[in-house]
Every structure is written in C-alpha cells, then in structure tokens.
PDB file of N, CA and C in Angstrom:
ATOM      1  N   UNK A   1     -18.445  -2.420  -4.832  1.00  0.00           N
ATOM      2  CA  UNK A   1     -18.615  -1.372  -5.799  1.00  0.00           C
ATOM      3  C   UNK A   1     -17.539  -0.291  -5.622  1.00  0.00           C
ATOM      4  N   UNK A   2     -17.314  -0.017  -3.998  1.00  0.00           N
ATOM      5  CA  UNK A   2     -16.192   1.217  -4.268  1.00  0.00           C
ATOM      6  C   UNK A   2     -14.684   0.555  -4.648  1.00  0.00           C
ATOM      7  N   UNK A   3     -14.695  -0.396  -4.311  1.00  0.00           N
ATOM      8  CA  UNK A   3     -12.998  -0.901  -4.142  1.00  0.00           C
ATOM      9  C   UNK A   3     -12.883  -1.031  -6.138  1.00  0.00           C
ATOM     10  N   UNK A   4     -14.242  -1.507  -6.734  1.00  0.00           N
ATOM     11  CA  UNK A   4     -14.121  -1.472  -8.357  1.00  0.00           C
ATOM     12  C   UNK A   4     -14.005  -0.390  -9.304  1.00  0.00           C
ATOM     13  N   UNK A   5     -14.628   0.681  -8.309  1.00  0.00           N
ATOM     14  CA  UNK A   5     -13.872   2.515  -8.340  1.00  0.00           C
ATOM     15  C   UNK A   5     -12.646   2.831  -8.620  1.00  0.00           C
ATOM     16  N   UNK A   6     -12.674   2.438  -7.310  1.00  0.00           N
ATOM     17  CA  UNK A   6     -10.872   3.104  -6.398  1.00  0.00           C
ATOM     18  C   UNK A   6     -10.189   1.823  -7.717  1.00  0.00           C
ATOM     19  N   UNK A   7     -10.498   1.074  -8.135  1.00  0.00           N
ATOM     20  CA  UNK A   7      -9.626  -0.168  -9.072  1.00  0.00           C
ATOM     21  C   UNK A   7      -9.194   0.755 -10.371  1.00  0.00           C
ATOM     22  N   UNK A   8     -10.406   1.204 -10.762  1.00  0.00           N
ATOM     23  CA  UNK A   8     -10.725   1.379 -12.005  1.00  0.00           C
ATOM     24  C   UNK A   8      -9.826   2.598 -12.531  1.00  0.00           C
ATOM     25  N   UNK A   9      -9.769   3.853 -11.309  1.00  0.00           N
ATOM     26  CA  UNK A   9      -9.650   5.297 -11.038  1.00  0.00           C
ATOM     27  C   UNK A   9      -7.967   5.258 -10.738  1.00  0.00           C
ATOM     28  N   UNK A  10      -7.421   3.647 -11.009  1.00  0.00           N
ATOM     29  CA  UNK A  10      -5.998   3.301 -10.194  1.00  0.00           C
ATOM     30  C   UNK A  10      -5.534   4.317  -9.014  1.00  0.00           C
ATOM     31  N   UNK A  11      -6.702   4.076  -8.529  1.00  0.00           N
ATOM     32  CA  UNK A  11      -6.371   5.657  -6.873  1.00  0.00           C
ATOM     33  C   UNK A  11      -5.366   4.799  -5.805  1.00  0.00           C
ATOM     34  N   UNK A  12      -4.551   5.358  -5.579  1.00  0.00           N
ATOM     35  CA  UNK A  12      -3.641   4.844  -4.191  1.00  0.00           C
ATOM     36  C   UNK A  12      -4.142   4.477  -3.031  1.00  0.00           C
ATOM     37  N   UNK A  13      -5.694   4.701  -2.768  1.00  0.00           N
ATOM     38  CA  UNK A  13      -6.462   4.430  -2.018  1.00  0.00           C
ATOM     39  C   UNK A  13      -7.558   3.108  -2.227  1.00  0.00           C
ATOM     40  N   UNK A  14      -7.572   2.453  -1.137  1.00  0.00           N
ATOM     41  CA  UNK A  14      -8.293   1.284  -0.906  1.00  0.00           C
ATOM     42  C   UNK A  14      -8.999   0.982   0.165  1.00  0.00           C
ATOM     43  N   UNK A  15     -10.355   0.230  -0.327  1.00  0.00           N
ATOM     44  CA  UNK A  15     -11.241   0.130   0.579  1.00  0.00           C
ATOM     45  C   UNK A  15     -11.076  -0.929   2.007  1.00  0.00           C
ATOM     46  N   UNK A  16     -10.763  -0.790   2.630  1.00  0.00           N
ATOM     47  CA  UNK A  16     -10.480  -1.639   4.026  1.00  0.00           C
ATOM     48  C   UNK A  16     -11.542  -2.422   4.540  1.00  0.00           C
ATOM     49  N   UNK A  17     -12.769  -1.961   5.002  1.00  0.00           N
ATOM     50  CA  UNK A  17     -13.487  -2.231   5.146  1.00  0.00           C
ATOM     51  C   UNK A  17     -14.954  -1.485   5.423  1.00  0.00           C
ATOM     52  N   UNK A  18     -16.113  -2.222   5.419  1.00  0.00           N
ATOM     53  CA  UNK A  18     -17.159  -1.218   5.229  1.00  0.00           C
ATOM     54  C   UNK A  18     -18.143  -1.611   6.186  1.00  0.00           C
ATOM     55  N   UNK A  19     -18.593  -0.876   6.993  1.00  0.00           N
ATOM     56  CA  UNK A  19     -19.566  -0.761   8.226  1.00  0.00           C
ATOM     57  C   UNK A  19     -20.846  -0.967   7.808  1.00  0.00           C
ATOM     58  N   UNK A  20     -21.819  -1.950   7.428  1.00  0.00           N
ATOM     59  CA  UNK A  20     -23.048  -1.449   6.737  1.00  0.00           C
ATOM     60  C   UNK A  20     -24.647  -1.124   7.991  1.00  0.00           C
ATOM     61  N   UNK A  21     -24.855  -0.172   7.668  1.00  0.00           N
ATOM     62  CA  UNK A  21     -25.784  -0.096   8.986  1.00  0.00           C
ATOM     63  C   UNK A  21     -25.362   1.006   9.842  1.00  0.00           C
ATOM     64  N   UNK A  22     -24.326   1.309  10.278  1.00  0.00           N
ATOM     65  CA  UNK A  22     -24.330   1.602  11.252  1.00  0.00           C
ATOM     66  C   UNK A  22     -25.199   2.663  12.272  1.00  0.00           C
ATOM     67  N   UNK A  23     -26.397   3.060  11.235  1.00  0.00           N
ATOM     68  CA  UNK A  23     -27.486   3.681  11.628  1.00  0.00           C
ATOM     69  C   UNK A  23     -28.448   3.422  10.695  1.00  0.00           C
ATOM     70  N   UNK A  24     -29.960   3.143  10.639  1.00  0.00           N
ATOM     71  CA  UNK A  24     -30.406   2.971   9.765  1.00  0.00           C
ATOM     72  C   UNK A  24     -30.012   3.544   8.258  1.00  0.00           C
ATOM     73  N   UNK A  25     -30.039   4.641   8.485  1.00  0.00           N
ATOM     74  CA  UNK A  25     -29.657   4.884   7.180  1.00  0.00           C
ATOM     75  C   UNK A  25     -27.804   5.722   6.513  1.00  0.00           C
ATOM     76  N   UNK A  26     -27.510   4.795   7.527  1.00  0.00           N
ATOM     77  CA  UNK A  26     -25.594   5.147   7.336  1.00  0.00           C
ATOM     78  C   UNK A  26     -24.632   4.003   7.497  1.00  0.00           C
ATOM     79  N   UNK A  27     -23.965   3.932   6.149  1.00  0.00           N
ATOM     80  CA  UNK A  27     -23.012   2.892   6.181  1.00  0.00           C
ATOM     81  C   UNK A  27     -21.834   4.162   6.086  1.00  0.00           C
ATOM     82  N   UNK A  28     -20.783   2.968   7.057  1.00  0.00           N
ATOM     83  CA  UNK A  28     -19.316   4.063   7.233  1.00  0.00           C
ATOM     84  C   UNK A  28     -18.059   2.729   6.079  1.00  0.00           C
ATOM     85  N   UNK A  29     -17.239   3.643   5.631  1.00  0.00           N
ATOM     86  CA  UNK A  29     -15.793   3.032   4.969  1.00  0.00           C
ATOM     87  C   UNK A  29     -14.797   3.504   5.381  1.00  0.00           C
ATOM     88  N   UNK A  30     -13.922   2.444   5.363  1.00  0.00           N
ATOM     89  CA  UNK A  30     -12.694   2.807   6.573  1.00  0.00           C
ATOM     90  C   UNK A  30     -11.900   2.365   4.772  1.00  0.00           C
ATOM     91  N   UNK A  31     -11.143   3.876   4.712  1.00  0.00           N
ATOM     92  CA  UNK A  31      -9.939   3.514   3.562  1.00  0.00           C
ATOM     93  C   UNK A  31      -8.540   3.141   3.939  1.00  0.00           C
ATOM     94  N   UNK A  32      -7.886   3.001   2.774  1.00  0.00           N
ATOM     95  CA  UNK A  32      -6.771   2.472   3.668  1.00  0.00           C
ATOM     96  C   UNK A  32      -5.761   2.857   2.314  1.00  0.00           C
ATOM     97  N   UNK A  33      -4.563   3.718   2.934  1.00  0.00           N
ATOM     98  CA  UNK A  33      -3.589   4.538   1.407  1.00  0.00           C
ATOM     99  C   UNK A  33      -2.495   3.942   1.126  1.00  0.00           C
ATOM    100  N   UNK A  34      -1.651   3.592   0.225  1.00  0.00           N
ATOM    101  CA  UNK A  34      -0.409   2.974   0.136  1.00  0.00           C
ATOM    102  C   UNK A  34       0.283   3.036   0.936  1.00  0.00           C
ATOM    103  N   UNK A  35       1.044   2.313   1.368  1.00  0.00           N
ATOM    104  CA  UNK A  35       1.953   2.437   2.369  1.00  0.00           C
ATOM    105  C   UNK A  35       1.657   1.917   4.014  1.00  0.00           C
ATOM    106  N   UNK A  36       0.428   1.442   3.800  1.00  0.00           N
ATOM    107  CA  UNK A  36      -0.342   1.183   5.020  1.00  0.00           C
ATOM    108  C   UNK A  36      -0.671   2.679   6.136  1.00  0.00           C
ATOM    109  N   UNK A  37      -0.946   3.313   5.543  1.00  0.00           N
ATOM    110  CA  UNK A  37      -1.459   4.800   5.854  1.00  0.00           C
ATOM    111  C   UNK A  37      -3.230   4.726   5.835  1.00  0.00           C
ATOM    112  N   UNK A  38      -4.122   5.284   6.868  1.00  0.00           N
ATOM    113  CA  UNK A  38      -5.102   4.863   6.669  1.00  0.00           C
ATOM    114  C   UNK A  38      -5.774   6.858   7.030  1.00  0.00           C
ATOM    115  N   UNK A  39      -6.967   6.531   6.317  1.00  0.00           N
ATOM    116  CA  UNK A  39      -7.844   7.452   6.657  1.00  0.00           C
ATOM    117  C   UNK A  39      -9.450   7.039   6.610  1.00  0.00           C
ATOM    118  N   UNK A  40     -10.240   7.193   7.292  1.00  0.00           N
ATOM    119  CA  UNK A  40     -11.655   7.600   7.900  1.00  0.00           C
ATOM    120  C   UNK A  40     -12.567   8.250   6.925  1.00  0.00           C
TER     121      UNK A  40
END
C-alpha cells in the first residue's frame, strides 16, 4: 500500500522494506531516497 503511494505521489522516495510487528501494535518502514540515500 505505501510503495502504491510513494508510486502514485511520483515521490523520490521508496519503500525498502517493512518490519511488521515489531511490537504488538507497531510496524516500522525503512525508506530508501534516490540515489541510494536511505532514511528511517
């Protein structure tokens, strides 16, 4: 769903990967920016 966002929104930013869980009630996304530049 976010990467069909970030698609849609043509954002320079992309979804890398996505943590689901990582507390009951918290999933984390690791983005990732053109250029192979990443942010948290």
């Amino acid at each position: 769903m976010m990467q069909g966002a970030m698609s849609t929104w043509r954002s320079p930013i992309s979804v890398d990967r996505l943590d689901r869980f990582v507390e009951p009630d918290l999933c984390l996304v690791h983005l990732g920016g053109v250029g192979g530049t990443r942010a948290s």
